[in-house]
C-alpha atoms as a PDB file:
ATOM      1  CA  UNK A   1     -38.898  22.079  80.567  1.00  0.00           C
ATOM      2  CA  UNK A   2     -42.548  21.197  81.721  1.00  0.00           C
ATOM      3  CA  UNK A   3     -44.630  24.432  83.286  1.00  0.00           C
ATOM      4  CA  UNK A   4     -44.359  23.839  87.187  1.00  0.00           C
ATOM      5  CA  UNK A   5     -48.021  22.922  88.585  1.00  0.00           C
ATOM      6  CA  UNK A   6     -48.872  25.120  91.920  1.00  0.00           C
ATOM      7  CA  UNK A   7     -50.656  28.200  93.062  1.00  0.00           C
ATOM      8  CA  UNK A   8     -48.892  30.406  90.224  1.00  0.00           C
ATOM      9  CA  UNK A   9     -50.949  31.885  87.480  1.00  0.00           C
ATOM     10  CA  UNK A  10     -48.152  33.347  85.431  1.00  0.00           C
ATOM     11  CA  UNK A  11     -45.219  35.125  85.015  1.00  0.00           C
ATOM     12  CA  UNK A  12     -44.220  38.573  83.708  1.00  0.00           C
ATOM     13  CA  UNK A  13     -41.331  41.108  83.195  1.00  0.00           C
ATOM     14  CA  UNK A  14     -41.207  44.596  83.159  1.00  0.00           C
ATOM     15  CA  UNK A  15     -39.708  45.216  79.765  1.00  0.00           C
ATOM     16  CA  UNK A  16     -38.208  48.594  78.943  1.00  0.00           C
ATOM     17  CA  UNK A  17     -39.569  50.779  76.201  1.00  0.00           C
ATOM     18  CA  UNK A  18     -43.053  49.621  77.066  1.00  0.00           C
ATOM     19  CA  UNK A  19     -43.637  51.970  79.878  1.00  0.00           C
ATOM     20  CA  UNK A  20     -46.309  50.241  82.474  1.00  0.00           C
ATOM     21  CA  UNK A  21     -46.935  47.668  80.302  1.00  0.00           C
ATOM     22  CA  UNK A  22     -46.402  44.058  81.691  1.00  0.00           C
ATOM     23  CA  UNK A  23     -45.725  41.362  79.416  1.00  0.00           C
ATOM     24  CA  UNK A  24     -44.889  37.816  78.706  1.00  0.00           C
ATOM     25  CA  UNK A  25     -41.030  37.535  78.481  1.00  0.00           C
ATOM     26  CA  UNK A  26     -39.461  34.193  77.356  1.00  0.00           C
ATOM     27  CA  UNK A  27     -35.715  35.150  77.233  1.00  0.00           C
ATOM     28  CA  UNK A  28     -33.168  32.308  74.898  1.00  0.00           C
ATOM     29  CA  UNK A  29     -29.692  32.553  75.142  1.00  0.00           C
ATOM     30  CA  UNK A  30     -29.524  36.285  76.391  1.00  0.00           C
ATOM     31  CA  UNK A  31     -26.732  35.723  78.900  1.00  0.00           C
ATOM     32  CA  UNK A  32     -27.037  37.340  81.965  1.00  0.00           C
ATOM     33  CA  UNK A  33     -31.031  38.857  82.903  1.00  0.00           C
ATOM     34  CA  UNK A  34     -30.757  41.974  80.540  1.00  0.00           C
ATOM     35  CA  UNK A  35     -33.354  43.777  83.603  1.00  0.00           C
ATOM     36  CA  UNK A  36     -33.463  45.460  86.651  1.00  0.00           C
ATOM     37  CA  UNK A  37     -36.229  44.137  87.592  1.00  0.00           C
ATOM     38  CA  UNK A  38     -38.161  41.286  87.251  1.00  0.00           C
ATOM     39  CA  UNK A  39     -42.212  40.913  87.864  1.00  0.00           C
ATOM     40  CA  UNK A  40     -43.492  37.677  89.265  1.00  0.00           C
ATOM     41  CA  UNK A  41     -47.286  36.992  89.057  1.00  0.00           C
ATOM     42  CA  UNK A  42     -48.978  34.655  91.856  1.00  0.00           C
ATOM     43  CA  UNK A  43     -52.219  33.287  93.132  1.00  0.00           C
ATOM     44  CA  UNK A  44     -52.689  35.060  96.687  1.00  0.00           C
ATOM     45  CA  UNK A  45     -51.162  33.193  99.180  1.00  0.00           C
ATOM     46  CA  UNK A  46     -53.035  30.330 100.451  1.00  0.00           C
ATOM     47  CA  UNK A  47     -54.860  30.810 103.426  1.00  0.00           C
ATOM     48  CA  UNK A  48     -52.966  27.966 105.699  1.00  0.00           C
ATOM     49  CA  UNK A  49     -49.613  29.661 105.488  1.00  0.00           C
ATOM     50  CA  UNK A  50     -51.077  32.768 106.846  1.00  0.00           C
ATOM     51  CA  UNK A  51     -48.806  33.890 109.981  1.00  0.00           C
ATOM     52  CA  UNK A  52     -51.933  34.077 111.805  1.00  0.00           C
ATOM     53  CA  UNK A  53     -52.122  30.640 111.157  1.00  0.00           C
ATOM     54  CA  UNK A  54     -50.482  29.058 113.902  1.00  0.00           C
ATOM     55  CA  UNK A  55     -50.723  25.320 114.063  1.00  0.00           C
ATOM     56  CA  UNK A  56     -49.790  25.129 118.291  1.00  0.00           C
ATOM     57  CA  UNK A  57     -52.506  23.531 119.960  1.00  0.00           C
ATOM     58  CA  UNK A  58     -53.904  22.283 116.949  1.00  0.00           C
ATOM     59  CA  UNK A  59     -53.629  18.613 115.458  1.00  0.00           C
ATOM     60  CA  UNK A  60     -50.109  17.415 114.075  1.00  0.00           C
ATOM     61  CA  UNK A  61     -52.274  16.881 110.846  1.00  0.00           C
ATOM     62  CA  UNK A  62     -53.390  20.697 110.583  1.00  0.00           C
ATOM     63  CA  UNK A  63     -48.735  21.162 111.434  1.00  0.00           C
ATOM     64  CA  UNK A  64     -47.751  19.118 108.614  1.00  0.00           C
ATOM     65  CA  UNK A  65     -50.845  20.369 106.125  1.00  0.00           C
ATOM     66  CA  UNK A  66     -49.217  23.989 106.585  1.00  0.00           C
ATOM     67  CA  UNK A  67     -45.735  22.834 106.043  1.00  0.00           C
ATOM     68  CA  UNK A  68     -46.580  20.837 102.906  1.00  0.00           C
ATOM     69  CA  UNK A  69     -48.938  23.814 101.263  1.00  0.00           C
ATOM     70  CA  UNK A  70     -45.509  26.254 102.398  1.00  0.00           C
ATOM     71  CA  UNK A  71     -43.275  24.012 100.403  1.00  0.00           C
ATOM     72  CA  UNK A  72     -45.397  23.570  97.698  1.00  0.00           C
ATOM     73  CA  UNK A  73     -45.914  27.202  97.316  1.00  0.00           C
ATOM     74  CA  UNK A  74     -41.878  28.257  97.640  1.00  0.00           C
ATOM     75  CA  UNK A  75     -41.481  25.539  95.193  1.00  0.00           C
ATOM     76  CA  UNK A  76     -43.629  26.882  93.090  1.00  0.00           C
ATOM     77  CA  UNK A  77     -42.661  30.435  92.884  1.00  0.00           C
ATOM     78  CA  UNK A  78     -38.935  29.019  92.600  1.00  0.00           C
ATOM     79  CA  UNK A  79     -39.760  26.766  89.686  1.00  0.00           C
ATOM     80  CA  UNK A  80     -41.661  29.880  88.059  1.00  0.00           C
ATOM     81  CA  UNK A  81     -38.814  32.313  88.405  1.00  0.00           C
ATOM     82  CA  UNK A  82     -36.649  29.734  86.974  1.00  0.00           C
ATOM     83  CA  UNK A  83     -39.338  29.234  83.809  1.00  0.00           C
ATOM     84  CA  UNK A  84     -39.195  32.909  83.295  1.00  0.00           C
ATOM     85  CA  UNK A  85     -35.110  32.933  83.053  1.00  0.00           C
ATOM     86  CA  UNK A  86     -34.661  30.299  81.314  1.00  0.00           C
ATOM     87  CA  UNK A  87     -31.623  31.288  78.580  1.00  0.00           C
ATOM     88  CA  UNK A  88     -30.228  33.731  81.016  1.00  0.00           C
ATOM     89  CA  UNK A  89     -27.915  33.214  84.047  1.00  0.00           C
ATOM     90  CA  UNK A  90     -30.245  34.764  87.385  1.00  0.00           C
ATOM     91  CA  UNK A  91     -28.717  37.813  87.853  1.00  0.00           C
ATOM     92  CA  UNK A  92     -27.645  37.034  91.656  1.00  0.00           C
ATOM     93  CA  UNK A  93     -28.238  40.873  93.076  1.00  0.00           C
ATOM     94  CA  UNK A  94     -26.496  41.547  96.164  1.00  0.00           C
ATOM     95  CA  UNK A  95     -29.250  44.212  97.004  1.00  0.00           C
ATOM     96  CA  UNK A  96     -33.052  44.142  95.901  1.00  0.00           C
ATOM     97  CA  UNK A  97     -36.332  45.754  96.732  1.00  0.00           C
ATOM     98  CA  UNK A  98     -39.177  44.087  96.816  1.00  0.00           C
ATOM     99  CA  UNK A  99     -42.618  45.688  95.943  1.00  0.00           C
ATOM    100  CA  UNK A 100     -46.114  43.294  96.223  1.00  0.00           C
ATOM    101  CA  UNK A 101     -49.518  44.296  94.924  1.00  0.00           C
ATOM    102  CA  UNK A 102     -52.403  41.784  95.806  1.00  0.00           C
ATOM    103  CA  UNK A 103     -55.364  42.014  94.063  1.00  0.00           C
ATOM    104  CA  UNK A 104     -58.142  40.594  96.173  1.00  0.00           C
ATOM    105  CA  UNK A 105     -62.026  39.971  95.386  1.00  0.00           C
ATOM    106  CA  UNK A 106     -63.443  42.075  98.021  1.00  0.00           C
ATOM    107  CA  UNK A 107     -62.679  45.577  99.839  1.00  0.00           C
ATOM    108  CA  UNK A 108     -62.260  44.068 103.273  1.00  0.00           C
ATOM    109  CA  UNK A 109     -59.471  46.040 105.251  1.00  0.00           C
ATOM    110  CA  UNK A 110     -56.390  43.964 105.464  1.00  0.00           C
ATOM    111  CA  UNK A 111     -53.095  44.387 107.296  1.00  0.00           C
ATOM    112  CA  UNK A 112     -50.574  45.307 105.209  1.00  0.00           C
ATOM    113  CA  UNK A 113     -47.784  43.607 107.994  1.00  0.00           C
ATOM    114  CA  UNK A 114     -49.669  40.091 108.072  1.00  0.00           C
ATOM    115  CA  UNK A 115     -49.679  40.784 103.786  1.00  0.00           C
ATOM    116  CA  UNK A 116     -46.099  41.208 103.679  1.00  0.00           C
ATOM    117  CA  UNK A 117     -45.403  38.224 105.908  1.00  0.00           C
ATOM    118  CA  UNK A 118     -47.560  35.976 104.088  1.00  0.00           C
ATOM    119  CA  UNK A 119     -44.957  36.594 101.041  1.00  0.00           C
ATOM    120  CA  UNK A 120     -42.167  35.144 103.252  1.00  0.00           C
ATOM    121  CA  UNK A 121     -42.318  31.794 101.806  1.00  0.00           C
ATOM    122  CA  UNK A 122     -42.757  33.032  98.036  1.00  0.00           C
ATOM    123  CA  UNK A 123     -39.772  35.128  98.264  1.00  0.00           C
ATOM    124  CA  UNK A 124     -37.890  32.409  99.476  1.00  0.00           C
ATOM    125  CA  UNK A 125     -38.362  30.620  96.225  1.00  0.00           C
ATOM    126  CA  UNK A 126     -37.453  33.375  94.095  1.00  0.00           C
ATOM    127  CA  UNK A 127     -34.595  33.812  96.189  1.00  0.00           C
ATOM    128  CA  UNK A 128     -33.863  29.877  95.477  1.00  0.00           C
ATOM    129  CA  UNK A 129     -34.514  30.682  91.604  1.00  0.00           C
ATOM    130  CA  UNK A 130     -31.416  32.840  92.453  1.00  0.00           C
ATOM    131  CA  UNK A 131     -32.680  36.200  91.612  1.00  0.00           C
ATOM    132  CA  UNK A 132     -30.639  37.355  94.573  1.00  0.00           C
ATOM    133  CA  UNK A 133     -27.627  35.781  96.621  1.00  0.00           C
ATOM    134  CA  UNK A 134     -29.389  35.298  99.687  1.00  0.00           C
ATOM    135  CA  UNK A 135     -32.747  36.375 100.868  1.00  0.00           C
ATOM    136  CA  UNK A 136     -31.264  38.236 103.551  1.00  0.00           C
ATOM    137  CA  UNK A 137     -30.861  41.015 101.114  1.00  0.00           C
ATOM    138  CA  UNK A 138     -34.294  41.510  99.720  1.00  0.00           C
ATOM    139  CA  UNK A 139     -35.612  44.574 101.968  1.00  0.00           C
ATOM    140  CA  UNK A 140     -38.968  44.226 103.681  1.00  0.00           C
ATOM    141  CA  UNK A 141     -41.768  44.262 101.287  1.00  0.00           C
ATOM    142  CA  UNK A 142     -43.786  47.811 100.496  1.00  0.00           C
ATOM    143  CA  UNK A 143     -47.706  46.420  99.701  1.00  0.00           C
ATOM    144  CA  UNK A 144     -50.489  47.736  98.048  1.00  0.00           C
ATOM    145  CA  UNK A 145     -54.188  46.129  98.327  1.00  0.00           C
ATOM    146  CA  UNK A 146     -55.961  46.524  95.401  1.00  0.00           C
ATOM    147  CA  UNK A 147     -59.432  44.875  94.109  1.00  0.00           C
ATOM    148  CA  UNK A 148     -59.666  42.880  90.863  1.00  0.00           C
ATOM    149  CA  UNK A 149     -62.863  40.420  91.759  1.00  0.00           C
ATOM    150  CA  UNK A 150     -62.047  38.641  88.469  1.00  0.00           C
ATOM    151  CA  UNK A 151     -58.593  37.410  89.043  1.00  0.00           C
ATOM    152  CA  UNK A 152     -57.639  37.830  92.813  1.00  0.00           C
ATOM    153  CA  UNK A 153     -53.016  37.505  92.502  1.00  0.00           C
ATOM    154  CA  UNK A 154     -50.262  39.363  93.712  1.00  0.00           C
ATOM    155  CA  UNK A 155     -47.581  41.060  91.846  1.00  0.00           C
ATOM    156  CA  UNK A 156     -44.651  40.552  93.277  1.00  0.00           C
ATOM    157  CA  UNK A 157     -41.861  43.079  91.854  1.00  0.00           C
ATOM    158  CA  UNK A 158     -38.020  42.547  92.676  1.00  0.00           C
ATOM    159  CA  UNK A 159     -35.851  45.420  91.934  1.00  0.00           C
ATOM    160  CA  UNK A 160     -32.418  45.729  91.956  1.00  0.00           C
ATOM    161  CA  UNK A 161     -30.835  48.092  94.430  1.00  0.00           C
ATOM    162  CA  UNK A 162     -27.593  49.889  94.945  1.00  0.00           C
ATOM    163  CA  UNK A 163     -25.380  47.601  97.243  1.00  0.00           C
ATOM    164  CA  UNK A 164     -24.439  49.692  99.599  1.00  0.00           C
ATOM    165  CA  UNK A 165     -20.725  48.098 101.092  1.00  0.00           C
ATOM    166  CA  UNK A 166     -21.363  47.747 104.955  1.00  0.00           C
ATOM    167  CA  UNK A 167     -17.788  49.915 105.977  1.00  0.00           C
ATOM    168  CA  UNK A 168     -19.578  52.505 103.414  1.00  0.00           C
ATOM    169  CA  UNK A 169     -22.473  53.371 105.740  1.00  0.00           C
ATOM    170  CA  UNK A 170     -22.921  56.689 107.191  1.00  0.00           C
ATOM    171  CA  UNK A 171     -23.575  56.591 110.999  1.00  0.00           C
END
């Protein structure tokens, strides 16, 4: 399998034992994901499929430059979740939280709600990657801002949660 081209710079698990310690995990013939969580490295999220971004008003150009640089990104985060399982069946959780850390180059204030819902299109892909049945059942993402002005990313951390059966819930 040929290494996806894209926005992605890499991709990492959390591997237990090794407390706080990312690294490189190239799993063969392990069955199903052995984790409960898996760590997904990206470049930030480019700056055209920003929600803030809207395209109304603007040229049908600047509308299909946003949808391209979308797909290419999903794409791309689907085709590196699928790199990192490779030997292993996607573990398909029916519950999963989702935790994102960017990293940028400067300490300008950012909104953690515009953050989360730049991610919309990257989760996506790892929910295509099938990490998780649907991406209805990721929950909203918790961010962190961080700065890192060598290598601006985002750590994007999936965990599995405890389905919770819907006739189950307390009122």
């Amino acid at each position: 399998m040929t290494l996806p081209r894209g926005l992605i710079t890499g991709v990492t698990a959390r591997l237990p034992g090794v407390p706080g310690d990312l690294k490189k995990f190239d799993p063969v013939g392990l069955g199903v994901w052995p984790h409960d969580s898996i760590t997904v490295t990206l470049a930030l999220p480019n700056r055209h499929t920003h929600p803030n971004q809207l395209t109304r008003g603007k040229t049908r150009l600047a509308a299909i430059i946003r949808a391209k640089e979308i797909k290419a990104d999903r794409r791309s985060a689907a085709d590196w979740t699928a790199y990192m399982l490779q030997g292993c069946t996607p573990p398909r959780w029916e519950s999963a939280n989702v935790h994102a850390v960017f990293y940028h180059r400067t300490k300008a204030r950012r909104d953690p709600t515009n953050l989360s819902s730049s991610l919309k299109h990257v989760l996506d892909g790892i929910a295509d990657a099938g990490v998780v049945v649907n991406d209805r059942v990721l929950s909203p993402p918790t961010v962190e801002d961080r700065i890192d002005r060598e290598r601006p990313r985002v750590e994007i951390t999936i965990t599995q949660a405890a389905s919770v059966d819907p006739g189950e819930r307390s009122e």
